[in-house]
C-alpha atoms as a PDB file:
ATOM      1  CA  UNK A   1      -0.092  59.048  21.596  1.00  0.00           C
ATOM      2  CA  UNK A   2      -0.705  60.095  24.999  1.00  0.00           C
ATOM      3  CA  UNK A   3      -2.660  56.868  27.421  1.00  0.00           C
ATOM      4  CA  UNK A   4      -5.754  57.207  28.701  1.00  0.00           C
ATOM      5  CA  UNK A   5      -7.577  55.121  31.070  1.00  0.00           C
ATOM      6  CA  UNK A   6      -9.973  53.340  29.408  1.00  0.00           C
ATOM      7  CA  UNK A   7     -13.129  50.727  31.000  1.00  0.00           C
ATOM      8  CA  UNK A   8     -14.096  48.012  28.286  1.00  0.00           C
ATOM      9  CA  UNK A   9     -17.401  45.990  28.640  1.00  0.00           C
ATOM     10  CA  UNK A  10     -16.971  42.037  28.221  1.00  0.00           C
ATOM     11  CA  UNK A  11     -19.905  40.015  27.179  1.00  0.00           C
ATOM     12  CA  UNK A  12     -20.776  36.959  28.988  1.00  0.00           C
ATOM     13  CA  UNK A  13     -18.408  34.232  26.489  1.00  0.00           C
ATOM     14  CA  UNK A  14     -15.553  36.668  26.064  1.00  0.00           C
ATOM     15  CA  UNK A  15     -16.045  36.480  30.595  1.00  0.00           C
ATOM     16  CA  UNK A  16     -16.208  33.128  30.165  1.00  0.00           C
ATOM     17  CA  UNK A  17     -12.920  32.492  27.272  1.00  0.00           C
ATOM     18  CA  UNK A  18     -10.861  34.835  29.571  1.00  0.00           C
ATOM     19  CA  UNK A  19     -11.503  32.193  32.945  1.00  0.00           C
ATOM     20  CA  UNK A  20     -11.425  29.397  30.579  1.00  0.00           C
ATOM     21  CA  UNK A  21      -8.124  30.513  29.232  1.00  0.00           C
ATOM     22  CA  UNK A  22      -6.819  31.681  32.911  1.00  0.00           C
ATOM     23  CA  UNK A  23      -7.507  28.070  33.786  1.00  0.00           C
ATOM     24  CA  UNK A  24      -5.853  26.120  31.157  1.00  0.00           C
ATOM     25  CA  UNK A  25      -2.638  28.187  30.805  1.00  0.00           C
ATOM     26  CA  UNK A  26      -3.468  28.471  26.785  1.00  0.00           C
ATOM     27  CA  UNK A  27      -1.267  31.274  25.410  1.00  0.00           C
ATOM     28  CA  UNK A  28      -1.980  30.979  21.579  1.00  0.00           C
ATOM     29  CA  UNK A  29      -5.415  31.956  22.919  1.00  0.00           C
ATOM     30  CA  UNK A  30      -5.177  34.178  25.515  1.00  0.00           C
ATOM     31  CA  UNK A  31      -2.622  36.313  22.756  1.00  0.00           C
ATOM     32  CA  UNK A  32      -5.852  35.884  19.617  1.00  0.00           C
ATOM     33  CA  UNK A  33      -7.909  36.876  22.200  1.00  0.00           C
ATOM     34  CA  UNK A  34      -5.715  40.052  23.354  1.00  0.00           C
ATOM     35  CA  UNK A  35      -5.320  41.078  19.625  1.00  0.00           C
ATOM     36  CA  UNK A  36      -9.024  39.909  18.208  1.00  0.00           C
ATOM     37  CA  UNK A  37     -11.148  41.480  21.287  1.00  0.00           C
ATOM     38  CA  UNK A  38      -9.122  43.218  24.223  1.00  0.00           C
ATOM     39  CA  UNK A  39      -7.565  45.649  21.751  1.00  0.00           C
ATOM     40  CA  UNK A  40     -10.208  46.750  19.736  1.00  0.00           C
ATOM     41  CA  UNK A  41     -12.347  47.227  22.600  1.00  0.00           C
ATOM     42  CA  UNK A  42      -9.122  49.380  24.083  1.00  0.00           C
ATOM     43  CA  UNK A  43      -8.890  51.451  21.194  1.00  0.00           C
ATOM     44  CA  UNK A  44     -12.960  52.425  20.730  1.00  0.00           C
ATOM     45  CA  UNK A  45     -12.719  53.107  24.158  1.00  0.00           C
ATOM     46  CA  UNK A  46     -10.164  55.781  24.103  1.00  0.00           C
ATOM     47  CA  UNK A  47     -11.128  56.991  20.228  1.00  0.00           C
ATOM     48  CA  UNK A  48     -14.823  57.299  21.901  1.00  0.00           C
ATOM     49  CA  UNK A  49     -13.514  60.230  24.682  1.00  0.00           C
END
């Protein structure tokens, strides 16, 4: 599959969990949160062009 650029749209907790998680070094998190919400937002994004 070829990459595309793709802009996602964050509501105001999953702002808020990604500074939260920033701040507190938490990697189990910050990896659920890449799988759970950052790449399923990716993927719509570039299945929507």
């Amino acid at each position: 599959m070829r990459m595309k650029k793709a802009v996602i749209t964050l509501t105001t907790s999953e702002v808020q969990e990604v500074l939260r998680i920033a701040m507190d070094n938490e990697e189990q998190k910050a990896l659920r949160f890449i799988k759970e919400t950052l790449c399923k937002r990716v993927k719509e994004a570039i299945e929507s062009r």
